[in-house]
C-alpha atoms as a PDB file:
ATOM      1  CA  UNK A   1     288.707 -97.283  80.883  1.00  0.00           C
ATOM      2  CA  UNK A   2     287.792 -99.111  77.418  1.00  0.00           C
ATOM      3  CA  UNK A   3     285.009 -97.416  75.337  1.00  0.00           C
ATOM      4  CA  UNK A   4     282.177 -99.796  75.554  1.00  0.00           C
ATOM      5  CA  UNK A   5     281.922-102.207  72.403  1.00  0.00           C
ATOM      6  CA  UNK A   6     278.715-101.019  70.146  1.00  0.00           C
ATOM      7  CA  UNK A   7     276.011-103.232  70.408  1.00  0.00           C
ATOM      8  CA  UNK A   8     274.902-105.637  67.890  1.00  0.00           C
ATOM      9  CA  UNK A   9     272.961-103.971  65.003  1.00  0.00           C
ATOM     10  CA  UNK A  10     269.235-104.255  65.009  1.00  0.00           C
ATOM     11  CA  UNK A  11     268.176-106.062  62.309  1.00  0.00           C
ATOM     12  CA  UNK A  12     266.199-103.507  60.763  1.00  0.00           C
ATOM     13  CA  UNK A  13     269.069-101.226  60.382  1.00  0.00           C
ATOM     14  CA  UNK A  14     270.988-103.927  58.542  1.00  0.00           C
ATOM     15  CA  UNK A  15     271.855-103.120  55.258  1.00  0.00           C
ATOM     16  CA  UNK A  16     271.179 -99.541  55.467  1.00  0.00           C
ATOM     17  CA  UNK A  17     274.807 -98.475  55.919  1.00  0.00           C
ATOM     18  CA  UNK A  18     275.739 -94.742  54.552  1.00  0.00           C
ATOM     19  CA  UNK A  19     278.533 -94.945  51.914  1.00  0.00           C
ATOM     20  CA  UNK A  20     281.709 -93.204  50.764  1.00  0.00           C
ATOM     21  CA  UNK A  21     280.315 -92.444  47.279  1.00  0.00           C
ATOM     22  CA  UNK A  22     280.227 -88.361  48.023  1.00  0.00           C
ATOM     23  CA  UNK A  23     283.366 -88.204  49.906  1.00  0.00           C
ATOM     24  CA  UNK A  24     284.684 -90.606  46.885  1.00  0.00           C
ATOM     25  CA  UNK A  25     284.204 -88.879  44.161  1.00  0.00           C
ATOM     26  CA  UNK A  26     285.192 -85.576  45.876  1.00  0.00           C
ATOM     27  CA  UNK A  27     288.958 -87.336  46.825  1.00  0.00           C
ATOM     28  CA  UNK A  28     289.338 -88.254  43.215  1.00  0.00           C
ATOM     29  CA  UNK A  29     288.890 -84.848  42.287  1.00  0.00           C
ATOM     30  CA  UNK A  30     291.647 -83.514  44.079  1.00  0.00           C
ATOM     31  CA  UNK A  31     289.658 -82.574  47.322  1.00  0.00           C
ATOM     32  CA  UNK A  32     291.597 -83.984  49.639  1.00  0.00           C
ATOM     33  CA  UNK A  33     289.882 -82.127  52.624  1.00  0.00           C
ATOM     34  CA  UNK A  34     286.354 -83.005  52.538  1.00  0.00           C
ATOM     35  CA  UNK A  35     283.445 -82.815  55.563  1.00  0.00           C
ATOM     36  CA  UNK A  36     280.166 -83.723  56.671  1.00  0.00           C
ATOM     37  CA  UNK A  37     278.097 -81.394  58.385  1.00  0.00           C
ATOM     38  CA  UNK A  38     274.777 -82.188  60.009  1.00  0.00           C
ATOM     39  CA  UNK A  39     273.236 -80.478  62.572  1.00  0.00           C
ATOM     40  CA  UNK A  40     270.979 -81.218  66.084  1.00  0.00           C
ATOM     41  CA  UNK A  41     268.305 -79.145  68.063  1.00  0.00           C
ATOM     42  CA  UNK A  42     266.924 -76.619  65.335  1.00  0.00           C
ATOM     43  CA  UNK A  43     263.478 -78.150  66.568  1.00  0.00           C
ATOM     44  CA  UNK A  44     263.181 -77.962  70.164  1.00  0.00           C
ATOM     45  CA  UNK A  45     262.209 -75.529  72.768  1.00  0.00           C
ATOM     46  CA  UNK A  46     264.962 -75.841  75.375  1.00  0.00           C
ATOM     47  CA  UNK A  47     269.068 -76.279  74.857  1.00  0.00           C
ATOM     48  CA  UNK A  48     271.597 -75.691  72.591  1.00  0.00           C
ATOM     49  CA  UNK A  49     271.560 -75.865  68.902  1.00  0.00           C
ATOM     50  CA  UNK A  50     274.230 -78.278  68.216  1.00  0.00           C
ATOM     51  CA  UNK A  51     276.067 -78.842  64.556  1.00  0.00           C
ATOM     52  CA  UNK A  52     278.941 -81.804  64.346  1.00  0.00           C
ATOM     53  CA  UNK A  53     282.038 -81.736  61.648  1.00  0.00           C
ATOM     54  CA  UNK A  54     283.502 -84.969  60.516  1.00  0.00           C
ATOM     55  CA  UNK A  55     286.355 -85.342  58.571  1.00  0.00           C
ATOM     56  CA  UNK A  56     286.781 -89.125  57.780  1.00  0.00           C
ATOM     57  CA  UNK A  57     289.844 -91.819  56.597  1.00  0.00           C
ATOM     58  CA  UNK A  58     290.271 -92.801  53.291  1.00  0.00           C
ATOM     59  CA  UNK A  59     291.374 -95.930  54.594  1.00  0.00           C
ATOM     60  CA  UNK A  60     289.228 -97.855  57.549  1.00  0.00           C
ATOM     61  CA  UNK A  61     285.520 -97.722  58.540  1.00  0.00           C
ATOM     62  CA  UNK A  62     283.809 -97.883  61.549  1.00  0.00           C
ATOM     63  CA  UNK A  63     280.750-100.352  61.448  1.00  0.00           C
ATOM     64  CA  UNK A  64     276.909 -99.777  62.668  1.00  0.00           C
ATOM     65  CA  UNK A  65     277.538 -95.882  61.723  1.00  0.00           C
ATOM     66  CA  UNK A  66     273.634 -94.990  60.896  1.00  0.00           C
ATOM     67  CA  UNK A  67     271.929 -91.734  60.679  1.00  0.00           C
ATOM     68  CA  UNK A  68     271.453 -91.100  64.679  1.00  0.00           C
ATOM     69  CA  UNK A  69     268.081 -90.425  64.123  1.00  0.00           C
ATOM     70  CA  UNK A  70     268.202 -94.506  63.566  1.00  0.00           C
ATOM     71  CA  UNK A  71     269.705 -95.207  66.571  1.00  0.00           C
ATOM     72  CA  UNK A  72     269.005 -95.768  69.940  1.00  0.00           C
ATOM     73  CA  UNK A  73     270.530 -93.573  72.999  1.00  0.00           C
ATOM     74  CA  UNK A  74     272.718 -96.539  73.820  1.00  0.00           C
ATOM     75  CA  UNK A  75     274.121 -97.377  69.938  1.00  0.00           C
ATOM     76  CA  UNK A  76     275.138 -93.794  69.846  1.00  0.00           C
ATOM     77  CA  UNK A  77     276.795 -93.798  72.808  1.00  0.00           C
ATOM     78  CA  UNK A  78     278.425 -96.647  72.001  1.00  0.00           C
ATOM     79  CA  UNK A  79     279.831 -95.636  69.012  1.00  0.00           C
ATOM     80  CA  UNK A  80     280.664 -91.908  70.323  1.00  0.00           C
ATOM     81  CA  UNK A  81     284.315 -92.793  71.306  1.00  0.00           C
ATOM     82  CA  UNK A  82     284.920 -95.502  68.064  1.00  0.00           C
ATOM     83  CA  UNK A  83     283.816 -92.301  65.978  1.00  0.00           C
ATOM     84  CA  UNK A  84     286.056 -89.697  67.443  1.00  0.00           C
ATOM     85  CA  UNK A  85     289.054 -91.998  67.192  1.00  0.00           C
ATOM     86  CA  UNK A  86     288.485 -92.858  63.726  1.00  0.00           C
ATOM     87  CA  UNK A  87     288.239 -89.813  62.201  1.00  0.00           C
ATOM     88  CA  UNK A  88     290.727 -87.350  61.196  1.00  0.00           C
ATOM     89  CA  UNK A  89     289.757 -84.750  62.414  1.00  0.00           C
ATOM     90  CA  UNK A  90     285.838 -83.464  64.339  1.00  0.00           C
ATOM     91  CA  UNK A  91     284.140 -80.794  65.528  1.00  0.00           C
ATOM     92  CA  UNK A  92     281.338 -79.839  67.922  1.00  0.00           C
ATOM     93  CA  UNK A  93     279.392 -75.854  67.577  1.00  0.00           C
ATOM     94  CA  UNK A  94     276.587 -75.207  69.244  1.00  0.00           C
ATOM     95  CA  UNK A  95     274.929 -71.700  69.478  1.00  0.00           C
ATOM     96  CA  UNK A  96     272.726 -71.128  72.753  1.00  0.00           C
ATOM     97  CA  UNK A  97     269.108 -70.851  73.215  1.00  0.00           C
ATOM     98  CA  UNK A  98     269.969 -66.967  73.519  1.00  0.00           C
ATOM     99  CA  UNK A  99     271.685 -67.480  70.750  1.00  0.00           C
ATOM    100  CA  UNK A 100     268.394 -68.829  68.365  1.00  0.00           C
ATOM    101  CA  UNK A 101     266.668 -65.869  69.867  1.00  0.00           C
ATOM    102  CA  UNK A 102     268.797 -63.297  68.864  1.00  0.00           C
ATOM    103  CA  UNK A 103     270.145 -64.109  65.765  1.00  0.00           C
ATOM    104  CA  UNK A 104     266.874 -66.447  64.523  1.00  0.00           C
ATOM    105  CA  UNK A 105     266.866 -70.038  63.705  1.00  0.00           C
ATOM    106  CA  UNK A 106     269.038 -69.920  60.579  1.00  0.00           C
ATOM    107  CA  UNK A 107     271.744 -67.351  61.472  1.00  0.00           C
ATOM    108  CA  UNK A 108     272.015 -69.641  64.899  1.00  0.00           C
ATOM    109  CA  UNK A 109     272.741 -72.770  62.719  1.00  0.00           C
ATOM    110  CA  UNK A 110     274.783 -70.896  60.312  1.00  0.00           C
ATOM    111  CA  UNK A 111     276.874 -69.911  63.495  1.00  0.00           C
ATOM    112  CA  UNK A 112     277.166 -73.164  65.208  1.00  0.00           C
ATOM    113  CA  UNK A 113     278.496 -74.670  61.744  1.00  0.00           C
ATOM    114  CA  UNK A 114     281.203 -72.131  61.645  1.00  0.00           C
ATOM    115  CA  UNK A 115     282.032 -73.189  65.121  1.00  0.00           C
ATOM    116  CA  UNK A 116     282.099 -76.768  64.491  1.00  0.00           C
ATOM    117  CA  UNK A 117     283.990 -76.233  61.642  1.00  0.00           C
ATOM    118  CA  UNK A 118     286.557 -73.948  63.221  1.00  0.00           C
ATOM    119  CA  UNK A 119     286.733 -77.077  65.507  1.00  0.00           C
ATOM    120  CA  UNK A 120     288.537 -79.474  62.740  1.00  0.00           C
ATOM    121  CA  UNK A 121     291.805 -77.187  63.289  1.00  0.00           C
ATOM    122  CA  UNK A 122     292.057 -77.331  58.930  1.00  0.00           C
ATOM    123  CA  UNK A 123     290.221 -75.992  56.406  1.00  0.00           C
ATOM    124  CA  UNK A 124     288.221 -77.994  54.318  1.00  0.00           C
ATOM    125  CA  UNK A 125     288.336 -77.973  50.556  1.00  0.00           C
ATOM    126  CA  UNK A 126     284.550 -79.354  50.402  1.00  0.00           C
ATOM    127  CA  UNK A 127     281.713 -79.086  52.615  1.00  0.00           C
ATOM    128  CA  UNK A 128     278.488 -82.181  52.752  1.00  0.00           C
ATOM    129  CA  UNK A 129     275.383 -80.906  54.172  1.00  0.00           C
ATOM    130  CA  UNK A 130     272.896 -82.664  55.005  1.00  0.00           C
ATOM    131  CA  UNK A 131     269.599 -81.620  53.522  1.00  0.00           C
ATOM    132  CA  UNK A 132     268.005 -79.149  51.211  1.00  0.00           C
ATOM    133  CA  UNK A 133     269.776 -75.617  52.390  1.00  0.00           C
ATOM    134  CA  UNK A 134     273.213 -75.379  52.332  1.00  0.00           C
ATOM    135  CA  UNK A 135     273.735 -74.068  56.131  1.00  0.00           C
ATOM    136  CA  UNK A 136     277.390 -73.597  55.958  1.00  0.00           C
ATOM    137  CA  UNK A 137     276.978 -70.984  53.240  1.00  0.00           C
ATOM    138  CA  UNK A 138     280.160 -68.690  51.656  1.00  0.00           C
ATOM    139  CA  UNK A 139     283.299 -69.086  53.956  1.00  0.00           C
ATOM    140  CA  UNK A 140     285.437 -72.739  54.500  1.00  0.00           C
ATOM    141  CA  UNK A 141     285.533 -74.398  51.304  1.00  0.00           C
ATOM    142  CA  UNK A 142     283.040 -75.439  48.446  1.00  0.00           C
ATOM    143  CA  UNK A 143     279.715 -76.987  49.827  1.00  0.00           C
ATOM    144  CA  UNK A 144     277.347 -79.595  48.621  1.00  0.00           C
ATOM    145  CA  UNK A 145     273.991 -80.578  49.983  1.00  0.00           C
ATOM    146  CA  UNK A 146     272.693 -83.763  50.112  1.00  0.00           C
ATOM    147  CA  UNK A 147     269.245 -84.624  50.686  1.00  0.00           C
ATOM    148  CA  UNK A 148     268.887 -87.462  53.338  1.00  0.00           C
ATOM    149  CA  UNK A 149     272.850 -86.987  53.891  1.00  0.00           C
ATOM    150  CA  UNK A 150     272.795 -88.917  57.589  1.00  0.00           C
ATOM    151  CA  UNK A 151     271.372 -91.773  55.827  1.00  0.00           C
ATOM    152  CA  UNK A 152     273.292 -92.025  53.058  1.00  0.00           C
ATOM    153  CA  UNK A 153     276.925 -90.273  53.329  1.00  0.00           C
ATOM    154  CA  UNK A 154     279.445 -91.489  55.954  1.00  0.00           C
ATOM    155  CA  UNK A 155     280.981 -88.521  57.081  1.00  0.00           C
ATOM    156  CA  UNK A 156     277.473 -86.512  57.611  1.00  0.00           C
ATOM    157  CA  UNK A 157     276.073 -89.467  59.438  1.00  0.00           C
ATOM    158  CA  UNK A 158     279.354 -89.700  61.229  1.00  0.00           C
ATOM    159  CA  UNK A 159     278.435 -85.927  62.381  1.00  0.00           C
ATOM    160  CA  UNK A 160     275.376 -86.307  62.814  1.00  0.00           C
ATOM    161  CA  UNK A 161     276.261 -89.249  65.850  1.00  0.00           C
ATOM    162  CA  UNK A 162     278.909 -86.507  67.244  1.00  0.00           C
ATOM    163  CA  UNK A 163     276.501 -84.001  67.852  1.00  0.00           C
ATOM    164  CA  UNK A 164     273.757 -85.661  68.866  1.00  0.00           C
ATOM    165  CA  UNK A 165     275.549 -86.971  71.976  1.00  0.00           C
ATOM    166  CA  UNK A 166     277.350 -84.185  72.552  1.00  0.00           C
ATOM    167  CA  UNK A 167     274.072 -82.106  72.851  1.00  0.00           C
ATOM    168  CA  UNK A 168     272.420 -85.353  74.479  1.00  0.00           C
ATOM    169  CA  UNK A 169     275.083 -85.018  76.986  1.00  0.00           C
ATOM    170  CA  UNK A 170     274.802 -81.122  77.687  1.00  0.00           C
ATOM    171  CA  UNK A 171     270.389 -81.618  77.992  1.00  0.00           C
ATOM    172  CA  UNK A 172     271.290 -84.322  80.890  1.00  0.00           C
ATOM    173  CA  UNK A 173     273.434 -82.108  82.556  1.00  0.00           C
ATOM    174  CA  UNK A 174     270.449 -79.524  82.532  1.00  0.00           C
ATOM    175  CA  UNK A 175     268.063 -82.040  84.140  1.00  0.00           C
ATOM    176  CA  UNK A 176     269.464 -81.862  87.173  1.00  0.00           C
ATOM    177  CA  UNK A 177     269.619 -78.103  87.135  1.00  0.00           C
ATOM    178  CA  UNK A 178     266.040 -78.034  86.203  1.00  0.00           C
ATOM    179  CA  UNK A 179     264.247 -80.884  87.338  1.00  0.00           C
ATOM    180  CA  UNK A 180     260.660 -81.236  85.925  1.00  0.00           C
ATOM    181  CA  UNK A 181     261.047 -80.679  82.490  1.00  0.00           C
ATOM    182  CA  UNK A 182     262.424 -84.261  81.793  1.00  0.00           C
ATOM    183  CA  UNK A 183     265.481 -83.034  79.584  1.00  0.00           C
ATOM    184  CA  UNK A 184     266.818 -86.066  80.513  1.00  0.00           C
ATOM    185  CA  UNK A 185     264.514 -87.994  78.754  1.00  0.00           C
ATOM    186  CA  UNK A 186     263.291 -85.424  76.211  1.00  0.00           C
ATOM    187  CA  UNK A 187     266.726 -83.270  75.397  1.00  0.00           C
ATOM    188  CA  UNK A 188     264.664 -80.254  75.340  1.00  0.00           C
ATOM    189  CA  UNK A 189     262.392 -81.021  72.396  1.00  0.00           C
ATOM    190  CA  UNK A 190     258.559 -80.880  72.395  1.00  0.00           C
ATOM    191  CA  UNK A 191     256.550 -83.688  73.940  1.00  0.00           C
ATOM    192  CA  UNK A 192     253.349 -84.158  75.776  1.00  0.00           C
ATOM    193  CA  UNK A 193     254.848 -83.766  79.353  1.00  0.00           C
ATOM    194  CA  UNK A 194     256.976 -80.846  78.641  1.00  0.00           C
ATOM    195  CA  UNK A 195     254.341 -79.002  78.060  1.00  0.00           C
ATOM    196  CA  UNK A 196     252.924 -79.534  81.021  1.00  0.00           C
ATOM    197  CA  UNK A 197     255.997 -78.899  82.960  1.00  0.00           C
ATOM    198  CA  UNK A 198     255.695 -75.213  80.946  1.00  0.00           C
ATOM    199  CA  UNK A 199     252.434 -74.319  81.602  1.00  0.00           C
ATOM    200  CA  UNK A 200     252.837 -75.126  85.037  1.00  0.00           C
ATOM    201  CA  UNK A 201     256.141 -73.809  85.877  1.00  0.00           C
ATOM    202  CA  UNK A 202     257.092 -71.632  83.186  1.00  0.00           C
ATOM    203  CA  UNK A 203     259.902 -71.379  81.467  1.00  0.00           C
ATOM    204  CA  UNK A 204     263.672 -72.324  82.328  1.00  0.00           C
ATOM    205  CA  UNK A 205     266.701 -70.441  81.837  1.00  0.00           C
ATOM    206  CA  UNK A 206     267.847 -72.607  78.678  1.00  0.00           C
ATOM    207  CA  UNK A 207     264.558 -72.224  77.349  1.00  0.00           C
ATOM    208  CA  UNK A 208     264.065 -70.337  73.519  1.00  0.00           C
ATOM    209  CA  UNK A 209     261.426 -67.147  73.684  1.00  0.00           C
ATOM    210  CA  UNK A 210     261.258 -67.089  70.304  1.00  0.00           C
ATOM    211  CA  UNK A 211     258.351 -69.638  69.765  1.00  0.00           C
ATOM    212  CA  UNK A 212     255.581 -68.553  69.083  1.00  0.00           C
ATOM    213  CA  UNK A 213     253.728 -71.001  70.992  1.00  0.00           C
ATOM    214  CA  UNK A 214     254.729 -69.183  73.967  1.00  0.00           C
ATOM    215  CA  UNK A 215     252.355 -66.710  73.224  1.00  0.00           C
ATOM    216  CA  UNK A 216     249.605 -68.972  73.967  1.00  0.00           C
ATOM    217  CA  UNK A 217     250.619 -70.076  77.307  1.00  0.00           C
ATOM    218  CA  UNK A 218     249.733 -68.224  80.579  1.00  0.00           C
ATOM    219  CA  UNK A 219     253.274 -67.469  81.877  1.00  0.00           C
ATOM    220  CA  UNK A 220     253.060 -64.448  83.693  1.00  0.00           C
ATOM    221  CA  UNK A 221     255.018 -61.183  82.785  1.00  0.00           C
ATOM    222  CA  UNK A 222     257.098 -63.455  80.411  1.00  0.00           C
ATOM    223  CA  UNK A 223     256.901 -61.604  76.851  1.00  0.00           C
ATOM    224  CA  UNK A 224     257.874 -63.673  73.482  1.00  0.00           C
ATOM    225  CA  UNK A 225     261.276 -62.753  72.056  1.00  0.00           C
ATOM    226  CA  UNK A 226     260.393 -62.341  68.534  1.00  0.00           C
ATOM    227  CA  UNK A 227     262.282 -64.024  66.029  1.00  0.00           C
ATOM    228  CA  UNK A 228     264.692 -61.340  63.650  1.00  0.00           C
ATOM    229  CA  UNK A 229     264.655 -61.535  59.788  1.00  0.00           C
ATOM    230  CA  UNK A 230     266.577 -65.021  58.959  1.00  0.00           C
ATOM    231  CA  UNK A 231     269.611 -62.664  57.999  1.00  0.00           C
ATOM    232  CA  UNK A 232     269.392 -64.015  54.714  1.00  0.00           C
ATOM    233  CA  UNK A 233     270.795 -67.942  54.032  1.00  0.00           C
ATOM    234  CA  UNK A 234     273.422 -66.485  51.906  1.00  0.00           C
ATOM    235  CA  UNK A 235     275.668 -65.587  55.380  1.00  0.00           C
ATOM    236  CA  UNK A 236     275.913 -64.767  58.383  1.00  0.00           C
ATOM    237  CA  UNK A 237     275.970 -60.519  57.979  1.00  0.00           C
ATOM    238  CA  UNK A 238     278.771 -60.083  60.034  1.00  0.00           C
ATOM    239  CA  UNK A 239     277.913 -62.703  62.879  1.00  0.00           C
ATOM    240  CA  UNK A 240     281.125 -64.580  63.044  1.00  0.00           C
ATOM    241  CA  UNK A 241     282.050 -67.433  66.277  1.00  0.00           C
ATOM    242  CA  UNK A 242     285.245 -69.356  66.764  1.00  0.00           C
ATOM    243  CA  UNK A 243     285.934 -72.592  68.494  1.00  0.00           C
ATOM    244  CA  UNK A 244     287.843 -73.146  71.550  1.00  0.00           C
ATOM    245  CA  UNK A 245     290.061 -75.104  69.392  1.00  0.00           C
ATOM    246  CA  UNK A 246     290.723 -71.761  67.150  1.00  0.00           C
ATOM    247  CA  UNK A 247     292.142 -70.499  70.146  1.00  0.00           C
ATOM    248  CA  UNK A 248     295.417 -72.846  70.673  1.00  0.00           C
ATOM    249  CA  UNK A 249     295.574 -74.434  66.874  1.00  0.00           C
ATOM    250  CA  UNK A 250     294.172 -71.838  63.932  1.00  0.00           C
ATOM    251  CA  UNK A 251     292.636 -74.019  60.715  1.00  0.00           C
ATOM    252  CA  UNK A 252     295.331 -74.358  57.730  1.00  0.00           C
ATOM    253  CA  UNK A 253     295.074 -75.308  54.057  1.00  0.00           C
ATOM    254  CA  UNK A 254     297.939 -77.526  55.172  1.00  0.00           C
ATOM    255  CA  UNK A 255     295.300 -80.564  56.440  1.00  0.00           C
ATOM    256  CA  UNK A 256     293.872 -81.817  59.037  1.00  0.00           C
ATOM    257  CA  UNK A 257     296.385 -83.001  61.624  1.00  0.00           C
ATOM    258  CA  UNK A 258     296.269 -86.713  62.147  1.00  0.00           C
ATOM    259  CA  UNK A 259     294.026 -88.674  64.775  1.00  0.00           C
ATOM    260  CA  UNK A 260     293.454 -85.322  66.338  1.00  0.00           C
ATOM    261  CA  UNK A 261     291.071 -85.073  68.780  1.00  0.00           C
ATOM    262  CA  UNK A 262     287.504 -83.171  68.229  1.00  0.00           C
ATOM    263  CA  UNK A 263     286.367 -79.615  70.222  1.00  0.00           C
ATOM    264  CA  UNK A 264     283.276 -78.058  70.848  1.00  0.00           C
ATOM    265  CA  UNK A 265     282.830 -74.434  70.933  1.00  0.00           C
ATOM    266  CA  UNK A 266     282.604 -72.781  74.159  1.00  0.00           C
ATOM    267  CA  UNK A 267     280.539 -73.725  77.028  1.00  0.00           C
ATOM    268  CA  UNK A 268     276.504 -73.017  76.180  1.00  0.00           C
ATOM    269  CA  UNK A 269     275.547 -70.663  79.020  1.00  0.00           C
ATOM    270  CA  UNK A 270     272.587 -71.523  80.971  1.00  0.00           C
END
C-alpha cells in the first residue's frame, strides 16, 4: 500500500522550515557523515524513552519537515514513511521505563542515543544535538549542540519526527494492554486524567518509579525507586547498548549504506 500523501501545511507553520545550514557547513568541511539526534519521552511518567538518528541527502528534501513538536499526530504520520525513504540512513533507541529508573534520566538518554545511533549501520563523523547538553557525549564522532535544533536543522527535526512516532506507536500499543490510563491519547506523559487513572488504580507495568511525585500518591505497598547519581554527562560509565541492527550489519567509517532502511533497538519490555 502507498504511504499516505502529507497533508497540506497549516498556515502557521509556513515559512518556518528547518535548514541545511549545520549539516552544510559540516559537508564542506570534509564531514561527509553527519547526524541529527533528538530525543522523545525524557518527560513523562509511563513508556519508553525514545531518541531518533537521521542521516540526510545532500541532494533532495522532503517538504512540511517541522519540529514534531509543531505537528499534529496526523502530519507526522504522514510524513513517517516520506522520511525514512529519504534519508540515508535512520535510527530508532529507546531505553525502558526500567531503564530511566535504573540508570537515571540522563544515563537512560545517553543509552538510547547510542542505540539509535548504532541503528544507522555507519559511523558518523559529526553528531547535531538538539539542545543545550550534548547527550551523545564521547564515543561516535564529533558532536555539536544546537539550541532549538528541531526547529531549525533538518536532520534533527527529521529525528525528531522518527522518534516521535515510533514511540507514539509503541504508547498505542500499551493502551490496549492497559486500558484507563489513555496512552493512546496521552503517550504516557502527564495530564489531568492520568493522574486520576494513578491515584485510582496505581501504577502500570511501563510506568517510571523514579518520580518523585509518586511519593505523594496513596498507592499501597508501592515504594519510589529513587533516581541514581546522573552518572555524570560526560558518559555513560560503562553502560553500553547496541541496536538490533548492530547485530546483522556492524557501523563502518566506510558510510552509510544507501537508502537503507532505519532500526530500532530491541523491543521495550513491558
Amino acid at each position: 500500500m502507498p504511504a499516505a500523501s502529507a497533508p497540506p501545511l497549516r498556515r502557521a507553520l509556513q515559512g518556518r522550515a528547518p535548514s541545511l545550514a549545520h549539516e552544510r557547513e559540516l559537508w564542506e568541511a570534509g564531514h561527509r557523515i553527519v547526524v541529527g539526534v533528538d530525543e522523545v519521552g525524557r518527560g513523562a511518567w509511563a513508556g519508553p524513552l525514545t531518541v531518533g538518528a537521521a542521516v540526510v541527502p545532500t541532494d533532495r528534501r522532503v517538504n512540511k519537515i517541522r519540529d514534531s513538536k509543531q505537528l499534529t499526530e496526523r502530519e507526522r504520520e504522514a510524513l513517517f514513511d516520506r522520511i525514512a525513504g529519504w534519508c540515508v540512513a535512520w535510527g530508532v533507541g529507546h531505553a525502558s521505563h526500567a531503564e530511566c529508573d535504573s540508570l537515571g534520566m540522563s544515563a537512560a538518554q545517553r543509552l538510547a542515543a547510542h542505540r539509535a545511533i548504532a541503528g544507522l549501520g555507519c559511523a558518523p563523523d559529526y553528531v547535531l544535538v538538539d539542545g543545550s547538553w550534548d547527550f551523545v557525549g564521547a564515543g561516535p564522532g564529533s558532536t555539536r549542540r544546537i539550541v532549538r535544533g528541531d526547529s531549525t536543522c533538518l536532520s534533527i527535526a527529521a529525528a525528531s519526527i522518527l522518534a516521535k512516532v515510533t514511540r507514539d506507536r509503541i504508547m498505542r500499543a500499551e493502551a490496549e494492554h492497559h486500558p484507563g490510563y489513555d496512552f493512546d491519547a496521552n503517550k504516557g506523559y502527564p495530564c489531568p486524567r492520568h493522574k486520576v487513572a494513578l491515584r485510582g488504580m496505581g501504577p502500570t507495568a511501563i510506568h517510571r518509579r523514579a518520580w518523585v511525585f509518586m511519593d505523594h500518591l496513596p498507592w499501597t505497598g508501592l515504594h519510589r525507586v529513587p533516581q541514581p547519581d546522573q552518572l555524570g554527562v560526560g558518559g555513560l560509565d560503562g553502560v553500553t547498548g547496541r541496536s538490533s541492527a548492530s547485530d546483522a550489519r556492524p557501523p563502518t567509517l566506510s558510510g552509510c549504506p544507501t537508502r537503507r532502511a532505519g532500526a530500532t533497538s530491541p523491543s521495550v519490555a513491558r
